[in-house]
PDB file of N, CA and C in Angstrom:
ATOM      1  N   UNK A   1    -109.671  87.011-162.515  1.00  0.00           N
ATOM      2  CA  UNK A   1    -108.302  86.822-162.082  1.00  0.00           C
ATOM      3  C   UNK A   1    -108.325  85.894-160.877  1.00  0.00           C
ATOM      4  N   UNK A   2    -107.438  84.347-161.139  1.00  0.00           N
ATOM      5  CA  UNK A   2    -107.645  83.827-159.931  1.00  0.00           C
ATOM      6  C   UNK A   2    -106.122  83.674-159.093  1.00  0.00           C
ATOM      7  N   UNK A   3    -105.825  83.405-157.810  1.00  0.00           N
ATOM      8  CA  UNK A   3    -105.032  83.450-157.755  1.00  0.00           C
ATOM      9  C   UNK A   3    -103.895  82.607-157.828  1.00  0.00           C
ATOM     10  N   UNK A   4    -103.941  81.693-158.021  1.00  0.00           N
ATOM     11  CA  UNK A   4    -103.039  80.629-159.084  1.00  0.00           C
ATOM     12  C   UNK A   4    -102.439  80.954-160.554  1.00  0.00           C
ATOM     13  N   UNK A   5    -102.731  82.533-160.645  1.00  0.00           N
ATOM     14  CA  UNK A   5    -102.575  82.943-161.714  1.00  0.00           C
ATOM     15  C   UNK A   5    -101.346  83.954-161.749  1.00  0.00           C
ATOM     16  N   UNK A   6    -101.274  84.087-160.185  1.00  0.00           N
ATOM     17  CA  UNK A   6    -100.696  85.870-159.983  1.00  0.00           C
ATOM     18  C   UNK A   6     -99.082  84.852-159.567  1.00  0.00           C
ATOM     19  N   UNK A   7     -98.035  85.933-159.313  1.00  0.00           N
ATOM     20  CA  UNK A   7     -96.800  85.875-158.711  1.00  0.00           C
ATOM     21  C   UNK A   7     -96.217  87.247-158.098  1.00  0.00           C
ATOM     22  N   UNK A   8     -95.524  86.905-157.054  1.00  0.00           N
ATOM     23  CA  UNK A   8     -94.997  88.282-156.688  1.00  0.00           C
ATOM     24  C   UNK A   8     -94.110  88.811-157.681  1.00  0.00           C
ATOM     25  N   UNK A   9     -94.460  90.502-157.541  1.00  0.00           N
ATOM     26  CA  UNK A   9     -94.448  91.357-158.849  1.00  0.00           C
ATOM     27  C   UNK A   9     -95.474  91.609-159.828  1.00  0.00           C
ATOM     28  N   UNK A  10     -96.476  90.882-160.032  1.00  0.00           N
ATOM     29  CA  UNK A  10     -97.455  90.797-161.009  1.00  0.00           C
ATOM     30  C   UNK A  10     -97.756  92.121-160.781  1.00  0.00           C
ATOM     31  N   UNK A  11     -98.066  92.568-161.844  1.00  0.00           N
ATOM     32  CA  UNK A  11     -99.017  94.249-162.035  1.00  0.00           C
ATOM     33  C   UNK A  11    -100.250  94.368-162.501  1.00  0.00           C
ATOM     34  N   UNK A  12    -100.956  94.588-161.384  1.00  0.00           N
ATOM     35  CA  UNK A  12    -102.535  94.392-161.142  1.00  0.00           C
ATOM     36  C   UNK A  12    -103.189  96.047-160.537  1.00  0.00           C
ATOM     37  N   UNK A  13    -104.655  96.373-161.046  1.00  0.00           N
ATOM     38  CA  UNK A  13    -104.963  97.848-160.336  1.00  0.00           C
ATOM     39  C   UNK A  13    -105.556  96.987-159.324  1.00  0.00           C
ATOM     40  N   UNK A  14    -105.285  98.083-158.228  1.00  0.00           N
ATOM     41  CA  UNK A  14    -106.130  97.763-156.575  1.00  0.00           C
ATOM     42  C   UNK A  14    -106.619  99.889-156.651  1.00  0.00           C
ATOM     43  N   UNK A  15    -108.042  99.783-156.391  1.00  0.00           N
ATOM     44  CA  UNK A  15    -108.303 100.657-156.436  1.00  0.00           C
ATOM     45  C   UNK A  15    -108.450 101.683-158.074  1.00  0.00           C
ATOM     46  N   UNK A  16    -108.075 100.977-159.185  1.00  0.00           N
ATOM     47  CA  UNK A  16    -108.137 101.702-160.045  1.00  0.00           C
ATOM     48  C   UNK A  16    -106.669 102.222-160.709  1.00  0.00           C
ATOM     49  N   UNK A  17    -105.477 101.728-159.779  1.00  0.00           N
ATOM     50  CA  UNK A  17    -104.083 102.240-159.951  1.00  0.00           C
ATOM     51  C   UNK A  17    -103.600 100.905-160.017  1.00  0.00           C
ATOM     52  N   UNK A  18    -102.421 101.380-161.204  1.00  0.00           N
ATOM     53  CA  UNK A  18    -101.699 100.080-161.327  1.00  0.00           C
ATOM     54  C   UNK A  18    -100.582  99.671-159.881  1.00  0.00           C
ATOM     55  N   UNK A  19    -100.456  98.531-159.821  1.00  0.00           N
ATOM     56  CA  UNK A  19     -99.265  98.777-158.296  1.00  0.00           C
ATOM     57  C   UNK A  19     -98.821  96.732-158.453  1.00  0.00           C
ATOM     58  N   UNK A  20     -97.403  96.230-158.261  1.00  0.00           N
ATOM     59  CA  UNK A  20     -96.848  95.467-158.421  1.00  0.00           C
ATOM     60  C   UNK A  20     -97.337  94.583-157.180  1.00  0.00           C
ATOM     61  N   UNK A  21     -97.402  93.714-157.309  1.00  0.00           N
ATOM     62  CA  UNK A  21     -97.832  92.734-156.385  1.00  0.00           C
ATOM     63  C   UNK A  21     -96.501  92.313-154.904  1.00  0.00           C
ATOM     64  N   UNK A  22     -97.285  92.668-153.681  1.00  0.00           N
ATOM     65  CA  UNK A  22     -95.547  92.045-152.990  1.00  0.00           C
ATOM     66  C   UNK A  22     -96.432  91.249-151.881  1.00  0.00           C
ATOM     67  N   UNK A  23     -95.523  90.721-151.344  1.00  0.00           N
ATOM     68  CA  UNK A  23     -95.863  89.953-150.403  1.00  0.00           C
ATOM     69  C   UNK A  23     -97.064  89.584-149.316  1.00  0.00           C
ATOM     70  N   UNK A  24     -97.176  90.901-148.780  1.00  0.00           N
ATOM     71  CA  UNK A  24     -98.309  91.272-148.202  1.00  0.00           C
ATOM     72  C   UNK A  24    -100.068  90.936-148.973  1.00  0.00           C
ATOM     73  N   UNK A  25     -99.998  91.688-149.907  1.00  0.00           N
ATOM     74  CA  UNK A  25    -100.793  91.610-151.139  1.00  0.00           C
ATOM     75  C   UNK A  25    -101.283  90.289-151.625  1.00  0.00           C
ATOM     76  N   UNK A  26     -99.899  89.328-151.874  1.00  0.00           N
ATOM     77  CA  UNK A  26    -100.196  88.067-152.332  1.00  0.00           C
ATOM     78  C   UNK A  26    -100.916  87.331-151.490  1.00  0.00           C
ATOM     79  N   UNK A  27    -100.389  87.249-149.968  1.00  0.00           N
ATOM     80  CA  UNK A  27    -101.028  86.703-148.794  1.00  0.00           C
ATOM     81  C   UNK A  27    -102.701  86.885-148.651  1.00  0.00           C
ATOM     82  N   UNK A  28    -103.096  88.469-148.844  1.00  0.00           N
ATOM     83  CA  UNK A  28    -103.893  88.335-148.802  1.00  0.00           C
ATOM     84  C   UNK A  28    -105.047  87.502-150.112  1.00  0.00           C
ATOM     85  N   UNK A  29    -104.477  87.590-150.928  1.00  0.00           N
ATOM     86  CA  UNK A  29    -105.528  86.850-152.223  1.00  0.00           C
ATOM     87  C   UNK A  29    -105.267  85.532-152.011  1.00  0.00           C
ATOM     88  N   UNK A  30    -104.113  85.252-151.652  1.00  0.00           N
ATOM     89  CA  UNK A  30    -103.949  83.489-151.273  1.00  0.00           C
ATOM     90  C   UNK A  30    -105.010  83.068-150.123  1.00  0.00           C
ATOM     91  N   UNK A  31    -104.946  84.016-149.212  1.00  0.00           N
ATOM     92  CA  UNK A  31    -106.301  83.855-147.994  1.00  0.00           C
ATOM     93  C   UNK A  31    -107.643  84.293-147.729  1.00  0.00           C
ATOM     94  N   UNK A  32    -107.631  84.209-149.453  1.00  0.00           N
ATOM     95  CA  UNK A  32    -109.194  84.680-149.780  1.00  0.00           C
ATOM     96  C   UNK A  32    -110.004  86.021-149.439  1.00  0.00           C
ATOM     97  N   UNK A  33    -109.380  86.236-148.680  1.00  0.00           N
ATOM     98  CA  UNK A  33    -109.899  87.873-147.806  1.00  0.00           C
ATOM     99  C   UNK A  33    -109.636  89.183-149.235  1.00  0.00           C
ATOM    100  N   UNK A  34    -111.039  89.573-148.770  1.00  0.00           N
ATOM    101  CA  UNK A  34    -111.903  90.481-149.756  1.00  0.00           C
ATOM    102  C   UNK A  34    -111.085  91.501-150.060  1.00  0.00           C
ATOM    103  N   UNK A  35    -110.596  91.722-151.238  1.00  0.00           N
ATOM    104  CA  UNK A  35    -109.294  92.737-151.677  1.00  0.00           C
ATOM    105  C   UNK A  35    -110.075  93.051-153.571  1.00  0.00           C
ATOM    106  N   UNK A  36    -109.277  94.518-153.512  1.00  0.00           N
ATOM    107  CA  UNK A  36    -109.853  94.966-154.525  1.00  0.00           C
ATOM    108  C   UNK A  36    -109.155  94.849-155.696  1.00  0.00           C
ATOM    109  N   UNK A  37    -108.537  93.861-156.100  1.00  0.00           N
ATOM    110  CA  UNK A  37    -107.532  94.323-157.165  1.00  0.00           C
ATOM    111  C   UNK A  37    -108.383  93.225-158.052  1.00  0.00           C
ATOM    112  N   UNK A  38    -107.667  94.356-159.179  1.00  0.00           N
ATOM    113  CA  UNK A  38    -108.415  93.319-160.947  1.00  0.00           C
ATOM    114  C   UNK A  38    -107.671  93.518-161.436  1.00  0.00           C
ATOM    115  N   UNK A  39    -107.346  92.709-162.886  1.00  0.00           N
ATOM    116  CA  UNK A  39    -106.265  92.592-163.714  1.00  0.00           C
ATOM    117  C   UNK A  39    -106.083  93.851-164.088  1.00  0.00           C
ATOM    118  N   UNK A  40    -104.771  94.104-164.942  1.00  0.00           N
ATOM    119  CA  UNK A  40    -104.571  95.412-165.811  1.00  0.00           C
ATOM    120  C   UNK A  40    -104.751  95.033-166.894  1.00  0.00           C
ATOM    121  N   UNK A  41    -105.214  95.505-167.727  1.00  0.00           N
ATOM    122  CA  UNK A  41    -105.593  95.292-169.349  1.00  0.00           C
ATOM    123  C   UNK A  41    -104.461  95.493-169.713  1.00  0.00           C
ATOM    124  N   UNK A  42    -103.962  94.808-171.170  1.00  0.00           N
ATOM    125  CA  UNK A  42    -102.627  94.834-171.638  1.00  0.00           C
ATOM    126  C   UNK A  42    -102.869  96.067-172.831  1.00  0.00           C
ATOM    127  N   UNK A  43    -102.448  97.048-172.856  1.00  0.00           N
ATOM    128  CA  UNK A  43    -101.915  98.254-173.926  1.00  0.00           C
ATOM    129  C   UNK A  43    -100.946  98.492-174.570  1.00  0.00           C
ATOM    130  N   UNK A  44    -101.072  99.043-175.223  1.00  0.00           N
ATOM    131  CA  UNK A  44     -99.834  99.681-176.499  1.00  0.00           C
ATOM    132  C   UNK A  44     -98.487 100.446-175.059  1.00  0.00           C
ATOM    133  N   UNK A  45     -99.417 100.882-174.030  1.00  0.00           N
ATOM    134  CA  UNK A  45     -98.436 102.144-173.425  1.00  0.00           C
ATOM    135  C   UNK A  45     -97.679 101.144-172.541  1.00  0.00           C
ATOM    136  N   UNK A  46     -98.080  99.469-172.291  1.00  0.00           N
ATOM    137  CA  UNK A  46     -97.256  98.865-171.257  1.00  0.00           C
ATOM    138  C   UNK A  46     -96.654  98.195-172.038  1.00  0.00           C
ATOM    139  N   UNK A  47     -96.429  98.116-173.532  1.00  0.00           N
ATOM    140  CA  UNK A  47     -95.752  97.481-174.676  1.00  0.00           C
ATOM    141  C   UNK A  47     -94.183  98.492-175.237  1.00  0.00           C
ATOM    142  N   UNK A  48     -94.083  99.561-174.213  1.00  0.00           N
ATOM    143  CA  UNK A  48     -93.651  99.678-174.358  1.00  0.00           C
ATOM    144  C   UNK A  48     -92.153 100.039-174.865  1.00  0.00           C
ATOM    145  N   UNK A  49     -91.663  98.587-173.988  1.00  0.00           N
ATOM    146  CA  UNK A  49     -90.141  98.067-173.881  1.00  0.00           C
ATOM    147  C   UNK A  49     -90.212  96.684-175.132  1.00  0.00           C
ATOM    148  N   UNK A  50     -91.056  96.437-176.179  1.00  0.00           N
ATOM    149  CA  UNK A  50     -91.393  95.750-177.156  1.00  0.00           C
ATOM    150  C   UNK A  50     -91.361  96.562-178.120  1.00  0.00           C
ATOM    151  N   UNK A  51     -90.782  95.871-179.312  1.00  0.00           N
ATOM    152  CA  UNK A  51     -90.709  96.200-181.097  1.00  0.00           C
ATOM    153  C   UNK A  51     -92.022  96.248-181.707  1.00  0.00           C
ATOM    154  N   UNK A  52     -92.412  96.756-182.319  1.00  0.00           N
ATOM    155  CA  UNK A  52     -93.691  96.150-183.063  1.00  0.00           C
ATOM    156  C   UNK A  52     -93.258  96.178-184.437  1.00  0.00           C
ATOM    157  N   UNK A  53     -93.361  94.950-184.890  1.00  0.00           N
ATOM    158  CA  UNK A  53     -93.404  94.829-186.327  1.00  0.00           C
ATOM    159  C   UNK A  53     -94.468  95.500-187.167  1.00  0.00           C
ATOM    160  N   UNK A  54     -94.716  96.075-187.741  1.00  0.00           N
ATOM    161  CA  UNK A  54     -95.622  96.613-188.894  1.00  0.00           C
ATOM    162  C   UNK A  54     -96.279  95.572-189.739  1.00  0.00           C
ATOM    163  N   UNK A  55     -94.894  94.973-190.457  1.00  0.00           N
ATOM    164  CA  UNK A  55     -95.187  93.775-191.392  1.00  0.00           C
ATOM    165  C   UNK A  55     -95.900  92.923-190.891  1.00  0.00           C
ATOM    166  N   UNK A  56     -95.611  92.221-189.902  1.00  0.00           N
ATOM    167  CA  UNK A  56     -96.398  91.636-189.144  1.00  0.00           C
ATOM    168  C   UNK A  56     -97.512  91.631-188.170  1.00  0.00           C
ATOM    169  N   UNK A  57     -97.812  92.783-187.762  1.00  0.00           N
ATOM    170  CA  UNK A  57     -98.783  93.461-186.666  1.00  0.00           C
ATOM    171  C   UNK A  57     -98.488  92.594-185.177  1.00  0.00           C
ATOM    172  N   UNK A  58     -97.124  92.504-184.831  1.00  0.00           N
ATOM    173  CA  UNK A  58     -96.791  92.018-183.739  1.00  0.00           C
ATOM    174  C   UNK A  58     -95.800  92.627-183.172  1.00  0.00           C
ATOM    175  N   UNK A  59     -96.202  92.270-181.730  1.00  0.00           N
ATOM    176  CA  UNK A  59     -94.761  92.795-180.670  1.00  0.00           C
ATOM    177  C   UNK A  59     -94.235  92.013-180.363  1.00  0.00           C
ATOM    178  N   UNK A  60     -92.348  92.244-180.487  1.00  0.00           N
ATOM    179  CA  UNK A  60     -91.665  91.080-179.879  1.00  0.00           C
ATOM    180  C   UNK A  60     -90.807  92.060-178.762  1.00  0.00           C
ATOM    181  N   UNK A  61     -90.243  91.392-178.217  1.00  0.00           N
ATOM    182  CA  UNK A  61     -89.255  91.182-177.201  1.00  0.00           C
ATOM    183  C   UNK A  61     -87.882  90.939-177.369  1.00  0.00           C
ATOM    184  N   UNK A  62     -86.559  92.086-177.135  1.00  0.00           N
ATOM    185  CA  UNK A  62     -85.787  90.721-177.883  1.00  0.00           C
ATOM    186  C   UNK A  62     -85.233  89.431-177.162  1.00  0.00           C
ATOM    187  N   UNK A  63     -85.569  89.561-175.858  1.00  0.00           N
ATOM    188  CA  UNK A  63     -85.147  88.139-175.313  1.00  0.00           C
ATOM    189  C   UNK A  63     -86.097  86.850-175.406  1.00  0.00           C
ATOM    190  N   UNK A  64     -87.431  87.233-176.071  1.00  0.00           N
ATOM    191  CA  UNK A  64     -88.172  86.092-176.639  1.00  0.00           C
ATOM    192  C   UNK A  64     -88.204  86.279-178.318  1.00  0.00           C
ATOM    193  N   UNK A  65     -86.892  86.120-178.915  1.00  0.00           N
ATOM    194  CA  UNK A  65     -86.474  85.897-180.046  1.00  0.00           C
ATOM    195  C   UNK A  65     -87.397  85.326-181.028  1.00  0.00           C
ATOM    196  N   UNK A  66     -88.210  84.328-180.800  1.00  0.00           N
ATOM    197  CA  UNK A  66     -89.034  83.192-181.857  1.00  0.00           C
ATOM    198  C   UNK A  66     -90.730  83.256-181.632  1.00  0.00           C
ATOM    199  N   UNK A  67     -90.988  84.442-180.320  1.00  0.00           N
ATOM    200  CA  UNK A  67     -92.115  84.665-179.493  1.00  0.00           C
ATOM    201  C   UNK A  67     -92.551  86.175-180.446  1.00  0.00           C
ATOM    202  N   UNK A  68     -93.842  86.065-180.522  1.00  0.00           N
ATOM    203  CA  UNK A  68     -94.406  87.652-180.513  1.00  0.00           C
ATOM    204  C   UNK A  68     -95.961  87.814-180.208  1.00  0.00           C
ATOM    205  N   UNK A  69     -95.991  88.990-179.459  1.00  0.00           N
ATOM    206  CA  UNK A  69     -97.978  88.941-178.833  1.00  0.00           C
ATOM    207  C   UNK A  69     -98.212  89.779-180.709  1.00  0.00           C
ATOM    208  N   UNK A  70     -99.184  89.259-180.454  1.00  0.00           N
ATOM    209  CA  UNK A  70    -100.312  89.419-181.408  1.00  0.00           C
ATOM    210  C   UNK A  70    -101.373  90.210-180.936  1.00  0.00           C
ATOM    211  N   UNK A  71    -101.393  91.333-180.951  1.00  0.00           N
ATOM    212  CA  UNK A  71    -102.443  92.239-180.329  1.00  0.00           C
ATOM    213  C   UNK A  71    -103.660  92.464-181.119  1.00  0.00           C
ATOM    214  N   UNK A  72    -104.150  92.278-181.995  1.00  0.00           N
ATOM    215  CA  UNK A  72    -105.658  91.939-182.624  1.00  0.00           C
ATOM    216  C   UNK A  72    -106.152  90.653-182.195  1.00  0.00           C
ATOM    217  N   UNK A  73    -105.272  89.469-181.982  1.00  0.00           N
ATOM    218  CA  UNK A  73    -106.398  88.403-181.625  1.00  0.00           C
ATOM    219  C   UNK A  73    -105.740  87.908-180.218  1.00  0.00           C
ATOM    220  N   UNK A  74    -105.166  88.932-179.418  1.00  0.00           N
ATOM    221  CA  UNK A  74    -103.870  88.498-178.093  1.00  0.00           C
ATOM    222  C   UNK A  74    -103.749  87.091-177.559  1.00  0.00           C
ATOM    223  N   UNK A  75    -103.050  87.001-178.953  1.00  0.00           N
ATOM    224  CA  UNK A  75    -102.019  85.507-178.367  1.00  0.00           C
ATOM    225  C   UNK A  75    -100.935  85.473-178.622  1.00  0.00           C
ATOM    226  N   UNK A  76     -99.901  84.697-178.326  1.00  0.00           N
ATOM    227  CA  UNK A  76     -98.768  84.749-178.371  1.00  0.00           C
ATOM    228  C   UNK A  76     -97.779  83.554-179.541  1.00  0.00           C
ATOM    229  N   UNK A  77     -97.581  83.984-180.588  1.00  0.00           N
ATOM    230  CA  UNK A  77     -97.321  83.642-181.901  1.00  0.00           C
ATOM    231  C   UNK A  77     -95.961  83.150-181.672  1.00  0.00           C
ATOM    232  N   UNK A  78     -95.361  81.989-182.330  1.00  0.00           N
ATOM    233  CA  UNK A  78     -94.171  81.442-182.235  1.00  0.00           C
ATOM    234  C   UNK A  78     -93.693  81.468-184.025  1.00  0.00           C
ATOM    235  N   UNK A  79     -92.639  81.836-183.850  1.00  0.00           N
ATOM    236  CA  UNK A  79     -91.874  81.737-185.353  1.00  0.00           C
ATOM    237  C   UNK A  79     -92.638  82.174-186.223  1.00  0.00           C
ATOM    238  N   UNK A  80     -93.587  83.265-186.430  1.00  0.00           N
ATOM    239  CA  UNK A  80     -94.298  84.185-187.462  1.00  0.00           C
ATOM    240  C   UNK A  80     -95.487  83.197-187.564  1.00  0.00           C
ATOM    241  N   UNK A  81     -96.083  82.695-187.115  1.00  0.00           N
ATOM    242  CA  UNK A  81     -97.712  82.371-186.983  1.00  0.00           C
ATOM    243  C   UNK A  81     -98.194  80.952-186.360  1.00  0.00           C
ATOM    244  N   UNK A  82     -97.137  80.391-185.958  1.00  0.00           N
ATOM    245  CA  UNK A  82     -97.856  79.218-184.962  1.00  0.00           C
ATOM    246  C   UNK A  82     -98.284  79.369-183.929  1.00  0.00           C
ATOM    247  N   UNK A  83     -99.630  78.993-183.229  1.00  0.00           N
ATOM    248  CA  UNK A  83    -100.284  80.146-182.229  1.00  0.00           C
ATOM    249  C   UNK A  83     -99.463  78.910-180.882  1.00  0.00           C
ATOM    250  N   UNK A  84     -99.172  79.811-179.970  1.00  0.00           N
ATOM    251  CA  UNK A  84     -98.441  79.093-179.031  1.00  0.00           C
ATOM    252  C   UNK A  84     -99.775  79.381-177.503  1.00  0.00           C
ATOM    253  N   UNK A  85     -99.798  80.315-177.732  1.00  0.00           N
ATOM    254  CA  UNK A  85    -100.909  80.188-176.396  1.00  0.00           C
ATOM    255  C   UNK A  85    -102.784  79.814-176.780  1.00  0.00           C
ATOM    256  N   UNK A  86    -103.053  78.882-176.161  1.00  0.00           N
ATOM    257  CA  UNK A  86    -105.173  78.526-175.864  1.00  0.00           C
ATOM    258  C   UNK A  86    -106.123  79.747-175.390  1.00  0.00           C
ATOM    259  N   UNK A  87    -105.643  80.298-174.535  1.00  0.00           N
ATOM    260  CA  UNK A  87    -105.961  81.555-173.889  1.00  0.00           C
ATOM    261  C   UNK A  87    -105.321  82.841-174.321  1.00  0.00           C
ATOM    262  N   UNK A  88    -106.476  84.260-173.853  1.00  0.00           N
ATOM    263  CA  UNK A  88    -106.123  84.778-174.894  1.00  0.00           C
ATOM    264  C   UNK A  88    -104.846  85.885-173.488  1.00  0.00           C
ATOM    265  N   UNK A  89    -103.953  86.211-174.350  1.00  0.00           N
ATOM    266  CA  UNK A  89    -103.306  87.420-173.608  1.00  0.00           C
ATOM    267  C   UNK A  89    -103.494  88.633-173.436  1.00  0.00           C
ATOM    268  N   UNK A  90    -104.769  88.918-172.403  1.00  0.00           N
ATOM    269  CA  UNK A  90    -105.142  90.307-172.411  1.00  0.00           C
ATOM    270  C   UNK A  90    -104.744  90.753-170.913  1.00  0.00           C
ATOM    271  N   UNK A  91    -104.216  90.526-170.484  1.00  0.00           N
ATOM    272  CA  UNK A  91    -103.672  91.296-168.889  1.00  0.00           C
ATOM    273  C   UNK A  91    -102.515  91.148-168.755  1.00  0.00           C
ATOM    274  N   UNK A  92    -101.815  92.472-168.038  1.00  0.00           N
ATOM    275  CA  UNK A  92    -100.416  92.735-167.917  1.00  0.00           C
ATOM    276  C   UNK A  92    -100.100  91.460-167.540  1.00  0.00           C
ATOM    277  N   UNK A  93    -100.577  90.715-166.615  1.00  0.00           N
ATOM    278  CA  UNK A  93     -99.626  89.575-165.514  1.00  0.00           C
ATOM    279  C   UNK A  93     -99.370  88.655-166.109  1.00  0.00           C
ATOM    280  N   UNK A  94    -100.483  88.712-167.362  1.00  0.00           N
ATOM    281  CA  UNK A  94    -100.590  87.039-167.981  1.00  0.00           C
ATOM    282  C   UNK A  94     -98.863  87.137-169.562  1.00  0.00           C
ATOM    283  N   UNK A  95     -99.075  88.810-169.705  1.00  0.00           N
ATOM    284  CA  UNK A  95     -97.582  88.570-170.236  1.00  0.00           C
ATOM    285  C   UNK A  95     -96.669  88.071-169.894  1.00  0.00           C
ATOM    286  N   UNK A  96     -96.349  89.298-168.520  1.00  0.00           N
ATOM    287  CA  UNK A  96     -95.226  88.878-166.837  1.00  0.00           C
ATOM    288  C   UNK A  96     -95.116  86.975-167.252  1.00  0.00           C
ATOM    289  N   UNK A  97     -96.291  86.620-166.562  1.00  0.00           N
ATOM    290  CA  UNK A  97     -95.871  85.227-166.643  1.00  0.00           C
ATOM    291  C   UNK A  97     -95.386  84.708-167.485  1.00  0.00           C
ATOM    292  N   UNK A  98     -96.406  84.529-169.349  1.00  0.00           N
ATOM    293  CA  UNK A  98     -95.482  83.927-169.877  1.00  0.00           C
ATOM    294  C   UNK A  98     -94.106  84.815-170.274  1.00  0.00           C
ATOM    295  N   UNK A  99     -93.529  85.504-169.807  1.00  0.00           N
ATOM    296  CA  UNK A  99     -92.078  86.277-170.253  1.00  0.00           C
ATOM    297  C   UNK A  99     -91.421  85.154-169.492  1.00  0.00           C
ATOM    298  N   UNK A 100     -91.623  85.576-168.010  1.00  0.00           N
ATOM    299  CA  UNK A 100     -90.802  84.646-167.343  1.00  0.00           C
ATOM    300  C   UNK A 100     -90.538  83.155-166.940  1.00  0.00           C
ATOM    301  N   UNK A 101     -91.815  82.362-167.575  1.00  0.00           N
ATOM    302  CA  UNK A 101     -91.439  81.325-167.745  1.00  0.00           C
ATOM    303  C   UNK A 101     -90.714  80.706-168.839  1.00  0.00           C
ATOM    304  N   UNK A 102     -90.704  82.061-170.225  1.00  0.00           N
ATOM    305  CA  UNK A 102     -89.366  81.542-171.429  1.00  0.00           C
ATOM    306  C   UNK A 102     -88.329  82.227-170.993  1.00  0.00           C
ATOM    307  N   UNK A 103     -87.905  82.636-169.921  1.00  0.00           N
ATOM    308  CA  UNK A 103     -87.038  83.175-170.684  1.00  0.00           C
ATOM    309  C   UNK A 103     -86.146  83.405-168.841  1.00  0.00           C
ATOM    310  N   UNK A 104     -87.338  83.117-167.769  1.00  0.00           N
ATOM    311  CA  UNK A 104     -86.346  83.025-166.607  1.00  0.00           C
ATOM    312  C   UNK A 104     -85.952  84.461-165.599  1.00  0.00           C
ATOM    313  N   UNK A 105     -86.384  85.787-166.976  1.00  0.00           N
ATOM    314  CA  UNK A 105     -86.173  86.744-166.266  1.00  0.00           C
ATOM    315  C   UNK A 105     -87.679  87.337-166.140  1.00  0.00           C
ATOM    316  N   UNK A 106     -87.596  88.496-165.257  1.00  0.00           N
ATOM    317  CA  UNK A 106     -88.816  89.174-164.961  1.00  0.00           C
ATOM    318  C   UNK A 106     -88.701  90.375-166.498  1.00  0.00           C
ATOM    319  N   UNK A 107     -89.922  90.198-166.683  1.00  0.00           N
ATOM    320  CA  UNK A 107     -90.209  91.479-167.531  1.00  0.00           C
ATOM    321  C   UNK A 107     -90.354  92.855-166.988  1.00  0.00           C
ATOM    322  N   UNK A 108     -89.469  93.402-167.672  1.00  0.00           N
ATOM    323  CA  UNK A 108     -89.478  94.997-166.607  1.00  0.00           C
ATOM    324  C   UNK A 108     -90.265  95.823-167.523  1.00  0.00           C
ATOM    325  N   UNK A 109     -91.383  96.775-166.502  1.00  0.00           N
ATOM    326  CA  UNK A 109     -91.935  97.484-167.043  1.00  0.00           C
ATOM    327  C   UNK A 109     -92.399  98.472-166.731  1.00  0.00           C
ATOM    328  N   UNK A 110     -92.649  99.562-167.207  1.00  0.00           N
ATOM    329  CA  UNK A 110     -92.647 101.218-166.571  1.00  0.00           C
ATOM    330  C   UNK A 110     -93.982 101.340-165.214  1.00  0.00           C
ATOM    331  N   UNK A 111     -93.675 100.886-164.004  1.00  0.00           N
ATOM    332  CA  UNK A 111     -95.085 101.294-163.691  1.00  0.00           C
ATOM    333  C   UNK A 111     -95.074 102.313-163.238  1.00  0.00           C
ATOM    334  N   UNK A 112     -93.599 102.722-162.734  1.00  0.00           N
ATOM    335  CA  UNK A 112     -94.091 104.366-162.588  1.00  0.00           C
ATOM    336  C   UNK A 112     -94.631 105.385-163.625  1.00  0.00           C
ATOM    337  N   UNK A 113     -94.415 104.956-164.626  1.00  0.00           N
ATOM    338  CA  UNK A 113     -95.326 105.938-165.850  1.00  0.00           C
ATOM    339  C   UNK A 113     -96.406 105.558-165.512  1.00  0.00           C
ATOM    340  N   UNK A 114     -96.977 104.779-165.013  1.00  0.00           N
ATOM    341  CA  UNK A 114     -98.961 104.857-165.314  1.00  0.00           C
ATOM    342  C   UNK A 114     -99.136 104.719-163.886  1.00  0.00           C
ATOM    343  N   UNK A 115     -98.719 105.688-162.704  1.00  0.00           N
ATOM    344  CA  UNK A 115     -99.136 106.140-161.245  1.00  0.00           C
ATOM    345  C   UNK A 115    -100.310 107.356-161.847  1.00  0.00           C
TER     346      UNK A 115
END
């Protein structure tokens, strides 16, 4: 995880617990100083607020309408199989991001369920 990667809000464990990224936090990974946080692995339980198709073995969103993660090979599928992302989507933040760069809003997601 580098930090050109993160944004405030991102949901990352520090210590083993999931916890949203704020200001303080960011500062410090922007200033290199030794901090414990690593990505969150992306799961079924933070997919929550997502559809999963059956037929398809994908989760959509409905405000990314033409978008769906692909959770066997985690990438992010456009219009039922054109692969839209190079990299693969396995950490909460790297969803966060691409949500909010289609679509403008923040992806909301339970983190008080996984305290």
């Amino acid at each position: 995880m580098f930090a050109n990667e993160l944004r405030l809000g991102n949901i990352v464990l520090e210590a083993g617990k999931p916890v949203a990224l704020d200001v303080p936090k960011l500062i410090s990974i922007l200033q290199g100083q030794e901090v414990a946080f690593e990505p969150m692995p992306l799961t079924v339980e933070w997919l929550s607020g997502a559809t999963y198709n059956e037929l398809e073995h994908e989760y959509t969103f409905q405000e990314l309408s033409q978008w769906a993660l692909d959770p066997e090979y985690k990438e992010i599928v456009f219009n039922g199989g054109y692969i839209a992302t190079s990299a693969p989507v396995e950490y909460v933040h790297q969803l966060q991001n691409f949500f909010f760069v289609m679509t403008g809003q923040e992806l909301a997601l339970p983190l008080e369920a996984f305290q």
